[in-house]
Protein backbone atom coordinates (compact mmCIF):
# COMPACT_ATOMS: atom_id res chain seq x y z
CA UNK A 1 84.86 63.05 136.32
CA UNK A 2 83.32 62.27 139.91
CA UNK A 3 84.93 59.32 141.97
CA UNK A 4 80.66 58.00 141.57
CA UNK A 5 81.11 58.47 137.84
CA UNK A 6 84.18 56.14 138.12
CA UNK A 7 82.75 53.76 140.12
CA UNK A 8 80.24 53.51 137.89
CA UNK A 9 81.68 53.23 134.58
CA UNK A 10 84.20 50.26 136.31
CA UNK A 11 81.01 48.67 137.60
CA UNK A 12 79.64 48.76 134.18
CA UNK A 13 82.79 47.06 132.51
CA UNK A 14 83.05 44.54 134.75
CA UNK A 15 79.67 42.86 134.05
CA UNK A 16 79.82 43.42 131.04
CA UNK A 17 83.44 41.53 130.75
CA UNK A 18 81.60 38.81 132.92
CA UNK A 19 78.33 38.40 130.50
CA UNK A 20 80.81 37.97 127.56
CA UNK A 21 83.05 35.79 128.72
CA UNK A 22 80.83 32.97 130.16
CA UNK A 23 77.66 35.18 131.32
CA UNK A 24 78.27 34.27 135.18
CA UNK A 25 78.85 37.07 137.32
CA UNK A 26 81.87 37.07 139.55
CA UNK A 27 82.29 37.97 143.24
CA UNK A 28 84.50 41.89 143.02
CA UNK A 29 86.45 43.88 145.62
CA UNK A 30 84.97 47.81 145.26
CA UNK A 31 87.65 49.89 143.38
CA UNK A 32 88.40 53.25 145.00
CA UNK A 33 88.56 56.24 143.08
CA UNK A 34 88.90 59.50 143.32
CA UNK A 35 87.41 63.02 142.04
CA UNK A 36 89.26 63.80 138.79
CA UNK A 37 91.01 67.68 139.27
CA UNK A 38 89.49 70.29 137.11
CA UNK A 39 91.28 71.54 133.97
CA UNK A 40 91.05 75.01 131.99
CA UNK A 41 89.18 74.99 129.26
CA UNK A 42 91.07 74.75 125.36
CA UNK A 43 91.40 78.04 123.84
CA UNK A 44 90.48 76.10 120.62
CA UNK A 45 88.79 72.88 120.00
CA UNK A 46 90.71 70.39 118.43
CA UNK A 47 89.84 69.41 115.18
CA UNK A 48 88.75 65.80 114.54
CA UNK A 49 90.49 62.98 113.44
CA UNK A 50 89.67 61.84 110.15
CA UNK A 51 87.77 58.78 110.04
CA UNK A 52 85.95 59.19 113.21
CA UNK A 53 82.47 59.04 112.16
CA UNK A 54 80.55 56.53 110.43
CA UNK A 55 77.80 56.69 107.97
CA UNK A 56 74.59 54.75 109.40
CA UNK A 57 71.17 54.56 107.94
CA UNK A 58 68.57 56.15 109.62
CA UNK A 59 64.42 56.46 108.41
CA UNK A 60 62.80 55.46 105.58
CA UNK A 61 64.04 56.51 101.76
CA UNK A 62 67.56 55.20 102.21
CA UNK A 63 68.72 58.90 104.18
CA UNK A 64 72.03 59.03 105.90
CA UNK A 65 73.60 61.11 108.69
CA UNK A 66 77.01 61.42 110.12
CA UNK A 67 77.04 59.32 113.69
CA UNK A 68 80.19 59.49 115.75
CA UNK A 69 82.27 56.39 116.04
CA UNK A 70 80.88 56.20 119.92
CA UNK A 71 77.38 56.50 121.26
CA UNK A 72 76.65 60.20 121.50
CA UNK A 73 76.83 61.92 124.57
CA UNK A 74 73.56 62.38 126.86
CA UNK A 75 71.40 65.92 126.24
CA UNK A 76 71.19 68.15 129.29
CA UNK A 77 67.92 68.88 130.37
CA UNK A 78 65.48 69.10 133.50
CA UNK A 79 65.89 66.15 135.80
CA UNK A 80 63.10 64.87 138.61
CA UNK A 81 65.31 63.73 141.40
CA UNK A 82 67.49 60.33 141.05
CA UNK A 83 70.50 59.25 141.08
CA UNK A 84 72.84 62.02 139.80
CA UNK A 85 69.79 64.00 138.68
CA UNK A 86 68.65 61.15 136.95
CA UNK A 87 65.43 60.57 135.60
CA UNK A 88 63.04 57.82 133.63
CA UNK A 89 61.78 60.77 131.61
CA UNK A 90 65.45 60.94 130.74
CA UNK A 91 65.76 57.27 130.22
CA UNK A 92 62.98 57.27 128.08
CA UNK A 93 64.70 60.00 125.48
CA UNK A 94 68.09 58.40 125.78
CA UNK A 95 66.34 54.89 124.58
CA UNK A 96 64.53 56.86 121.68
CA UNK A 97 67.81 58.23 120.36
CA UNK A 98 70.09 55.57 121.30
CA UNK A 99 72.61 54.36 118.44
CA UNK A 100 74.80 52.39 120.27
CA UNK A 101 73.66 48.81 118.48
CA UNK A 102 72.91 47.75 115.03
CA UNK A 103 69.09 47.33 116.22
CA UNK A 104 68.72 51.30 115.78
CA UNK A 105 69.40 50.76 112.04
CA UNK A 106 65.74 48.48 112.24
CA UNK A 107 63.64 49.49 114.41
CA UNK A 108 60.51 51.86 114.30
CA UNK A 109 61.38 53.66 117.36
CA UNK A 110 62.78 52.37 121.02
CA UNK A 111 60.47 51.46 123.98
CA UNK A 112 62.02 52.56 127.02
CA UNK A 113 58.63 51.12 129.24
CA UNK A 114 55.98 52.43 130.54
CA UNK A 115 53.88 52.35 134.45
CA UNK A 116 54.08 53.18 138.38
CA UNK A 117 57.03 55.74 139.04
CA UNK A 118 57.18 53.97 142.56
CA UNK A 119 55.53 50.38 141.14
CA UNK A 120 55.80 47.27 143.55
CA UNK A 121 56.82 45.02 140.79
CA UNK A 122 59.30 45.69 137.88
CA UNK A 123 57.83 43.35 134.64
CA UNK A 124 60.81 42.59 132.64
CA UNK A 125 60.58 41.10 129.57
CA UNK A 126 63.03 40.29 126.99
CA UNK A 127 62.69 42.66 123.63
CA UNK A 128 60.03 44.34 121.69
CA UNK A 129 57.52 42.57 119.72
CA UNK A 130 55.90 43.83 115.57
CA UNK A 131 53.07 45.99 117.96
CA UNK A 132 56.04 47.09 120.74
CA UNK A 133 57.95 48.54 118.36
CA UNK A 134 55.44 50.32 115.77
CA UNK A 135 53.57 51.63 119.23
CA UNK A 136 56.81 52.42 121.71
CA UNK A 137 54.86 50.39 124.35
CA UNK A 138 56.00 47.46 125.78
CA UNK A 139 53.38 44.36 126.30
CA UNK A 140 50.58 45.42 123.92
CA UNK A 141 50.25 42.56 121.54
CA UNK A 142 48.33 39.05 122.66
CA UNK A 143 51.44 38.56 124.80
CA UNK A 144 50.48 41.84 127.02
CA UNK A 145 47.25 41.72 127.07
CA UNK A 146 47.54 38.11 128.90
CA UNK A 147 50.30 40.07 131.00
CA UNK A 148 47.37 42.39 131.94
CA UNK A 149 45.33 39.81 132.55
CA UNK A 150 47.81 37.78 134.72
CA UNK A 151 48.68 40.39 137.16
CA UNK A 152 45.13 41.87 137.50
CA UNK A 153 44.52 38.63 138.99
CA UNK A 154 46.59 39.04 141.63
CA UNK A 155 46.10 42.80 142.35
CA UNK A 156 48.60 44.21 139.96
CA UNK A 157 48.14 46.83 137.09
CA UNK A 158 50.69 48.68 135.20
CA UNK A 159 48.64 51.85 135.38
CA UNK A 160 48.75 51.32 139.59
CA UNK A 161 51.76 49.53 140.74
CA UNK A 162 53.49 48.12 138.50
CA UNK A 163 56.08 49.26 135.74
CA UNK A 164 56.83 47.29 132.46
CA UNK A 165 59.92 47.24 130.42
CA UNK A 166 62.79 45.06 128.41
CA UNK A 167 66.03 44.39 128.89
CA UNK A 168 66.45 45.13 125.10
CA UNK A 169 64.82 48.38 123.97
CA UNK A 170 64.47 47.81 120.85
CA UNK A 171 63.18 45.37 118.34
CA UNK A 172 65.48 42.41 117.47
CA UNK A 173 64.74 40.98 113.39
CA UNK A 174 62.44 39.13 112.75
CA UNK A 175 62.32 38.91 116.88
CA UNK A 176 65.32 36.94 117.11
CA UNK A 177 67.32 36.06 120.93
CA UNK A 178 68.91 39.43 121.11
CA UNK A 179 72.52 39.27 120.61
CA UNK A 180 75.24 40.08 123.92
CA UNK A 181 76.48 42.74 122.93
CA UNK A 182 72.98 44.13 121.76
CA UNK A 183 72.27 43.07 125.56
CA UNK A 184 75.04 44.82 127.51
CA UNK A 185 74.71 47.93 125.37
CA UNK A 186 71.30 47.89 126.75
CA UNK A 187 71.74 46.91 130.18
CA UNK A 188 72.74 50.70 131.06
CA UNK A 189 69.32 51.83 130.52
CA UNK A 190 67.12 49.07 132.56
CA UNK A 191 70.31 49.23 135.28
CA UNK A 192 68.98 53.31 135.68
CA UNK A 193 65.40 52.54 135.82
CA UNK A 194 65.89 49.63 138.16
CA UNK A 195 67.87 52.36 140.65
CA UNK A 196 65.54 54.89 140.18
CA UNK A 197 62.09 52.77 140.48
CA UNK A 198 63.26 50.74 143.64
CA UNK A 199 60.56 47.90 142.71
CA UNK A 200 59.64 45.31 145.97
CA UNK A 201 59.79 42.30 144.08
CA UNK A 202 61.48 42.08 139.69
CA UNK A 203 59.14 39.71 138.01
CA UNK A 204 61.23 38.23 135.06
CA UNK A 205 58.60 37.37 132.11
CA UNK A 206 61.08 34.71 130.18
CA UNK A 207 64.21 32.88 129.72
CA UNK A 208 65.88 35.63 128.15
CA UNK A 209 65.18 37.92 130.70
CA UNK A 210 65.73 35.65 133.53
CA UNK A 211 69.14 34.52 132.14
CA UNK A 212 70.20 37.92 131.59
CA UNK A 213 69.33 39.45 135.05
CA UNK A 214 70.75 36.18 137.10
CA UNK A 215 73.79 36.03 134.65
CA UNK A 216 73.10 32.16 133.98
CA UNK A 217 72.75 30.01 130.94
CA UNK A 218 70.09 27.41 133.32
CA UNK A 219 66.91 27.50 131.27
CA UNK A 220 63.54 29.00 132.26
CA UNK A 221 62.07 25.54 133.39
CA UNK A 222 64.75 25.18 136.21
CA UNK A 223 64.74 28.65 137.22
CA UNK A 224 61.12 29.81 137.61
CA UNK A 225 59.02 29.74 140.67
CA UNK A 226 61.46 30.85 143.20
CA UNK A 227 63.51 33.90 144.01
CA UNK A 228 66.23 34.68 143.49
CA UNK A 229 68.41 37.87 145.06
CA UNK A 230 68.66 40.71 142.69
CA UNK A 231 71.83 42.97 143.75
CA UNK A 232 71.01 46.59 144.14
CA UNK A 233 73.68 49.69 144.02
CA UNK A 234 74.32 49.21 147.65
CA UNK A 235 74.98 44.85 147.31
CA UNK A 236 78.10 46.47 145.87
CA UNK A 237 79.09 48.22 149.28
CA UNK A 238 78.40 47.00 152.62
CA UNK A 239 75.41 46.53 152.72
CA UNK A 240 75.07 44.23 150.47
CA UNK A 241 71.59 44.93 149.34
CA UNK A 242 69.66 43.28 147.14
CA UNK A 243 65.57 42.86 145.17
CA UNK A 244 63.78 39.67 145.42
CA UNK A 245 63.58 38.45 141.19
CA UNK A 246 61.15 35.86 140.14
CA UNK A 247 61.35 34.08 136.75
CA UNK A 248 58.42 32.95 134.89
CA UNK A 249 57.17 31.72 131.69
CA UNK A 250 57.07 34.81 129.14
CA UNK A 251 53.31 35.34 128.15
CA UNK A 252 53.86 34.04 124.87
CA UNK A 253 55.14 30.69 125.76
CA UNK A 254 51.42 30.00 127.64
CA UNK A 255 49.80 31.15 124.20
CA UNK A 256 51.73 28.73 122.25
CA UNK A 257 51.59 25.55 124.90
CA UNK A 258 48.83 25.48 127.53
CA UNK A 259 50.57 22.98 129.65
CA UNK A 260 52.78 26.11 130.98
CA UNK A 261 49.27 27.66 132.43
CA UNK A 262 49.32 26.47 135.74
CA UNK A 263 53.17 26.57 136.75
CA UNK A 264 52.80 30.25 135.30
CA UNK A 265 49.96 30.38 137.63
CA UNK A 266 51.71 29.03 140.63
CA UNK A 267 54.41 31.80 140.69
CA UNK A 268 52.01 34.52 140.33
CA UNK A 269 50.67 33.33 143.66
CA UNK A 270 54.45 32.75 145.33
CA UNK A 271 54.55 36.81 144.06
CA UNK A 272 51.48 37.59 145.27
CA UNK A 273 52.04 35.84 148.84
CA UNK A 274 55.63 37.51 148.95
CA UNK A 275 54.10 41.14 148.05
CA UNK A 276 51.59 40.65 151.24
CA UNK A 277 54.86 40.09 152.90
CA UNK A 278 56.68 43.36 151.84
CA UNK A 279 53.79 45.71 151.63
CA UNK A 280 50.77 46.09 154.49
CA UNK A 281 48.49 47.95 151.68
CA UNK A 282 48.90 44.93 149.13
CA UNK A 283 48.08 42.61 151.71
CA UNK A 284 45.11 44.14 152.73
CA UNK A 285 43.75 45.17 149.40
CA UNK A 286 44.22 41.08 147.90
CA UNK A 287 43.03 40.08 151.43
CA UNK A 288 40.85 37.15 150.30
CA UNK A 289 41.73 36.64 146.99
């Protein structure tokens, strides 16, 4: 194991050891770690230890299959560059086999996200919806087609520059909050695509997903229409870098109360003013509008 892999792995346990004891992050010295030394190979495998698998449902028709105890590990395969030969396509298979949760007992199939490789603005939402998770698209009910509509208005498409996903992957019951552990389980995957897609500006569609990315329990009222600092892998170094993130009203809360309308419209304009800030081709191209 690398001294990145380390790093990595005690990054990951830390917020998640933050988000379940009181869900606000805390302020950590970088570990230091290094390279594990190589051993030989085992003539002979070792058998396993009774007891070590589990028997979970998976399909239709009441089928079975032996998991192990512990998510399985990740398939080799081709890589487009990222970090550690990382990839979305990679993501995306990962989030379609993923067991690590209960919600893979329920679900049709994961949706990983879809949009821009290089998009200007992440859209993340909170879970999958009935259409999300019988199509494996995120945002195509009533809810994403007002999405659609609310950033083509300010110059924004997920087929151009933008990129659409959940910080859950898969559909809660009966599309219940999704529960913290369900949340940190899935925080790997949207943690990846985050590094790898480098968005200027995370839009957060929803308390859920505003709560979850800021690691705060202040509703969605308090927090929307300004931005907040997103850290990025190098905020934990140095260079303390970090994404502008700005909360909103989910879609669906406009379609159920019309009073949220205009606030939701207000911060797609403090996005749209801070995107002519960041990028000289968005500025030009919503010159005027």
């Amino acid at each position: 194991m690398t001294a990145e892999e380390k790093n990595k792995a005690a990054l990951f346990l830390d917020l998640a050891d933050d988000y379940l004891l009181d869900g606000y992050r805390r302020p950590r010295t970088r570990a230091v770690f290094e390279d594990s030394a190589a051993f030989p190979a085992p003539e002979k495998a070792a058998e396993p230890l009774a007891g070590n698998s589990r028997e979970t449902p998976r399909g239709t028709g009441g089928q079975t299959q032996t998991q192990p105890a512990v998510a399985r590990e990740e398939r080799d395969g081709e890589a487009s560059p990222g970090a550690g030969g990382d990839s979305l396509e990679k993501v995306a298979e990962e989030v379609r086999r993923c067991d690590a949760c209960r919600l893979c007992e329920t679900r049709t199939q994961g949706v990983p996200g879809e949009g821009a490789a290089s998009p200007l603005v992440l859209v993340v939402g909170e879970a999958p919806g009935a259409d999300e998770d019988a199509s494996g698209r995120p945002f195509v009910g009533k809810a994403g087609q007002l999405l659609d509509r609310m950033l083509d208005s300010i110059g924004l498409s997920r087929r151009k520059n933008c990129f659409i996903a959940n910080v859950v992957k898969c559909r809660p019951p009966q599309n219940r909050d999704p529960m913290p552990d369900e949340l940190v389980f899935c925080s790997r995957f949207l943690k990846r695509q985050i590094e790898m897609l480098k968005p200027k500006v995370i839009l957060c569609a929803g308390r859920i997903s505003a709560q979850t990315m800021l690691r705060t329990t202040t509703g969605i009222g308090k927090l929307r229409g300004r931005f907040e600092p997103y850290p990025t892998e190098d905020s934990f170094d140095e260079s303390g870098g970090s994404t502008p993130l700005l909360p909103t009203y989910h879609p669906s809360a406009l379609l159920r109360d019309g009073s949220y309308k205009r606030p939701a419209w207000e911060d797609l304009k403090t996005l749209r003013a801070k995107l002519a800030e960041l990028d000289d081709n968005y500025a030009r191209e919503t010159a005027g509008q």
